[in-house]
N, C-alpha and C. Protein backbone atom coordinates (compact mmCIF):
# COMPACT_ATOMS: atom_id res chain seq x y z
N UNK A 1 64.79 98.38 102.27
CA UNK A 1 66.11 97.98 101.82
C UNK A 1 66.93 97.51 103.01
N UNK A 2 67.52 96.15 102.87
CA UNK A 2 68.43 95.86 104.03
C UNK A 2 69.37 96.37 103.79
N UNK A 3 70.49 97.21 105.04
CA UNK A 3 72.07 97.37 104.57
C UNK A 3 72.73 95.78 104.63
N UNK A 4 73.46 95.73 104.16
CA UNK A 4 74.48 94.75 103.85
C UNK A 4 75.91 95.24 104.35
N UNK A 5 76.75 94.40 105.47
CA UNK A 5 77.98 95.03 105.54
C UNK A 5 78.96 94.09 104.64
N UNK A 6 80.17 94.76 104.02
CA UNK A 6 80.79 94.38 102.57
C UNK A 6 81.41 93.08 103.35
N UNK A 7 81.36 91.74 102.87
CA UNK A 7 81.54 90.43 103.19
C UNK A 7 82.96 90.27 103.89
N UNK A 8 84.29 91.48 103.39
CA UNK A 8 85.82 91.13 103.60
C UNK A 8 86.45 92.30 104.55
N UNK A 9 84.83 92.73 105.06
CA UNK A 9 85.64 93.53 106.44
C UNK A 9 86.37 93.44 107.65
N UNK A 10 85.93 92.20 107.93
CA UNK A 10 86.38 91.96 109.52
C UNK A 10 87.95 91.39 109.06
N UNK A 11 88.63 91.12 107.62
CA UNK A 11 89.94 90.40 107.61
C UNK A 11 90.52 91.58 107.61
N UNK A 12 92.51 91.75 107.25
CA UNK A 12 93.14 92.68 107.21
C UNK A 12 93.70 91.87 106.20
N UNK A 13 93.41 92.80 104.73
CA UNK A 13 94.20 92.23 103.41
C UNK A 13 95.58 91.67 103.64
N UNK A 14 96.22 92.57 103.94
CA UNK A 14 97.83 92.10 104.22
C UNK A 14 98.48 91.32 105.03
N UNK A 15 97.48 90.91 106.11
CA UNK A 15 97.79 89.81 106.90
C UNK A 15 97.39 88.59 105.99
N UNK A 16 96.26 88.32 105.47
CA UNK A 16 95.97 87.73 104.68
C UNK A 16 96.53 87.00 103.44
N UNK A 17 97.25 87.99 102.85
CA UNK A 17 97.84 87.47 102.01
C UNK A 17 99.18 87.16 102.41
N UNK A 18 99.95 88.01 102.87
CA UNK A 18 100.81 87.14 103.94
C UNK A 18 100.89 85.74 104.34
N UNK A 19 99.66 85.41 104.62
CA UNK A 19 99.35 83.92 104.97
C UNK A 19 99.61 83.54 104.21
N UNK A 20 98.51 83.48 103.08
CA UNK A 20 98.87 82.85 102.00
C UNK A 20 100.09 82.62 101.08
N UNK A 21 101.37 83.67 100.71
CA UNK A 21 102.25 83.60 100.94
C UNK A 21 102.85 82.53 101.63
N UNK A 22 102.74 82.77 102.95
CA UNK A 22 103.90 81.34 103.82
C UNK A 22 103.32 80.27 103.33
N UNK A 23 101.71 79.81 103.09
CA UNK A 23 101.47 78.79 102.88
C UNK A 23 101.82 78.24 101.65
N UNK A 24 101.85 78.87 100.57
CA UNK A 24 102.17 78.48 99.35
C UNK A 24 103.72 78.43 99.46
N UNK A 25 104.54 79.06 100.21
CA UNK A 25 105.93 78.48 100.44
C UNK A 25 106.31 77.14 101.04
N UNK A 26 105.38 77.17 102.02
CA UNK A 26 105.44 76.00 102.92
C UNK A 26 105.26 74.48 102.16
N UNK A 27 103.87 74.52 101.25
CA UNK A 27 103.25 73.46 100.32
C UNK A 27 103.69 73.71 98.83
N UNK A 28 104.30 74.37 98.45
CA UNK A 28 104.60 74.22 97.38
C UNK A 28 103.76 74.12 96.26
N UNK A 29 104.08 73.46 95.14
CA UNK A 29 102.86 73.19 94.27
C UNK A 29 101.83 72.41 94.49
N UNK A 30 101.87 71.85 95.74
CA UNK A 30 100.54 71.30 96.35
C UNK A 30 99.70 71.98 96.79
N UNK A 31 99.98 73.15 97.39
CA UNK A 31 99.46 74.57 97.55
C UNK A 31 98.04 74.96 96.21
N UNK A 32 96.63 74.97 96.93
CA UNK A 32 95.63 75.20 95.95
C UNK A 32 95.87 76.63 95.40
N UNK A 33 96.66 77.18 95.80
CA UNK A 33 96.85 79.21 94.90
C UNK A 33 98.16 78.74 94.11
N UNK A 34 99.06 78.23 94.40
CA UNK A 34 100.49 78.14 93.59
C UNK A 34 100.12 78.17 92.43
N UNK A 35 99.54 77.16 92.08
CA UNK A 35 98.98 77.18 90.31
C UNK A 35 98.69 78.81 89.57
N UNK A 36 97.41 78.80 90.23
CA UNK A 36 96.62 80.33 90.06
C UNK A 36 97.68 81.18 90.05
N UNK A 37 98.20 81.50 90.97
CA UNK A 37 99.29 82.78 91.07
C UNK A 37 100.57 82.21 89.90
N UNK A 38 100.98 81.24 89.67
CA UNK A 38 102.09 81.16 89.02
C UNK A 38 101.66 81.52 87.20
N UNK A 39 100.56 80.65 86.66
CA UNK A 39 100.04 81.60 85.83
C UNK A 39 99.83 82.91 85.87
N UNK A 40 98.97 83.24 86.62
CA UNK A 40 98.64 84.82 86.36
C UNK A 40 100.34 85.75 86.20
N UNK A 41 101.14 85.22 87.10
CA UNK A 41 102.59 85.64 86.58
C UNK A 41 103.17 85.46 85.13
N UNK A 42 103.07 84.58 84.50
CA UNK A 42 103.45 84.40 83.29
C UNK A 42 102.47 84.93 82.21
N UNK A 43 101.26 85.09 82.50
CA UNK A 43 100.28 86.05 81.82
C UNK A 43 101.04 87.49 81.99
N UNK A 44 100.77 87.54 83.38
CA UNK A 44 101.46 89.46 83.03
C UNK A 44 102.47 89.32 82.50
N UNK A 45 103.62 88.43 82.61
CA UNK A 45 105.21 88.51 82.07
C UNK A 45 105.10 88.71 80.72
N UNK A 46 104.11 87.98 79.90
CA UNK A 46 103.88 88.13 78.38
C UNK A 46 103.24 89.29 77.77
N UNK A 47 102.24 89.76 79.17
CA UNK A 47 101.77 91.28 78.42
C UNK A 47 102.95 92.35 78.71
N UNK A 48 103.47 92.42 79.66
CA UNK A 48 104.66 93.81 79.89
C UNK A 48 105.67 93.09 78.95
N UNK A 49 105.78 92.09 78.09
CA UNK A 49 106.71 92.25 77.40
C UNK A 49 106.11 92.69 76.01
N UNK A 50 104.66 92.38 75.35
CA UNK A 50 103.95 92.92 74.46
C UNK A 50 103.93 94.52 74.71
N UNK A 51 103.46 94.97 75.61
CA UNK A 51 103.20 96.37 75.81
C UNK A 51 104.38 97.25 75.70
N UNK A 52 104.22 97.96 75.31
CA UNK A 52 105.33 99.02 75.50
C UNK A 52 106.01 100.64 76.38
N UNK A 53 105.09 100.03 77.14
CA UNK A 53 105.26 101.04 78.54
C UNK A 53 105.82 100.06 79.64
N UNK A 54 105.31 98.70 79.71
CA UNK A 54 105.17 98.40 81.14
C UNK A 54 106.49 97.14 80.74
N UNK A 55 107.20 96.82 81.22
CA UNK A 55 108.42 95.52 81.15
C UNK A 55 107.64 94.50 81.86
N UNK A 56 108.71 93.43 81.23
CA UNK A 56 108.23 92.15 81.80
C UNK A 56 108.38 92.04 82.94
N UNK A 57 109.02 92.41 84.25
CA UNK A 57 109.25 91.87 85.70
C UNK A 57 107.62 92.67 85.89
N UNK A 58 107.67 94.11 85.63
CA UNK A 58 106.61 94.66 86.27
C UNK A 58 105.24 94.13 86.08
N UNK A 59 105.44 93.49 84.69
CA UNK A 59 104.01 92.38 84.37
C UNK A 59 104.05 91.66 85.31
N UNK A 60 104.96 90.87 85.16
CA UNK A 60 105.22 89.49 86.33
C UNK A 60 104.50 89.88 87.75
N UNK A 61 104.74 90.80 88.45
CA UNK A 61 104.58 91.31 89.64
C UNK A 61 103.04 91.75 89.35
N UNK A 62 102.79 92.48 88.56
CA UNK A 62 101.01 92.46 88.52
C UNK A 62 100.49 91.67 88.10
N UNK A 63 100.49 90.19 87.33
CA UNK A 63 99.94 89.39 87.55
C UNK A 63 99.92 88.58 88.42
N UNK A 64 100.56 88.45 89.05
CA UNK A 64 101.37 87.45 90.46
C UNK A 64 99.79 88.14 91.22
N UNK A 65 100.19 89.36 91.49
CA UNK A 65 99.97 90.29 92.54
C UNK A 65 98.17 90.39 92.32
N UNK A 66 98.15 90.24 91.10
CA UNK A 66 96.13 90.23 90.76
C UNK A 66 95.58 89.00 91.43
N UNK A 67 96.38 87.69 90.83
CA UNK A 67 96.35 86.29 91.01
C UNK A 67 96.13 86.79 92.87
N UNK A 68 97.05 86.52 93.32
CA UNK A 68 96.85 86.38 94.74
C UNK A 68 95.33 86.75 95.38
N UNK A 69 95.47 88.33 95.00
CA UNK A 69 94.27 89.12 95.75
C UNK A 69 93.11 88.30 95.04
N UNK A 70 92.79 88.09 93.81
CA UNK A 70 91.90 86.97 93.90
C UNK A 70 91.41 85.89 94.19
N UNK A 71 92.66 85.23 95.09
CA UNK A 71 92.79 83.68 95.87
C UNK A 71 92.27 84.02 97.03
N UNK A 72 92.70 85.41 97.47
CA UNK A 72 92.46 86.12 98.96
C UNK A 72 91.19 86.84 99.26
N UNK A 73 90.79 87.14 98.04
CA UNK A 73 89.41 88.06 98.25
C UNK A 73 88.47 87.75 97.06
N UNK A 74 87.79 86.52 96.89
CA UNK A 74 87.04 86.02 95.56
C UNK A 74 86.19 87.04 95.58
């Protein structure tokens, strides 16, 4: 059996997305994540307003927030 070391070790998540962050500020909707992340926001916004525990900002913010880490860590 070979070990395998996990592919997204050597980055630091939060620097990372950080980046990504400024960059999608910087480029705007030209930005290849703006899209991705701006959906996945309006997806969660529609489930925390369906659900009845979770509100819509807090949707907003976990889909935003899924979206990203998946732009950042496929």
């Amino acid at each position: 059996m070979v070990d395998k070391d996990p592919q997204h070790q050597d980055h630091d998540l939060v620097s990372d997305a950080g980046d990504e962050i400024k960059s999608m500020a910087k480029e705007g909707l030209a930005h290849p994540s703006t899209k991705p992340v701006l959906t996945g926001a309006a997806i969660g916004a529609v489930a925390g307003g369906i659900l009845p525990v979770v509100t819509w900002p807090l949707g907003l913010i976990a889909g935003a927030g899924y979206m990203l880490y998946k732009r950042v860590r496929p």
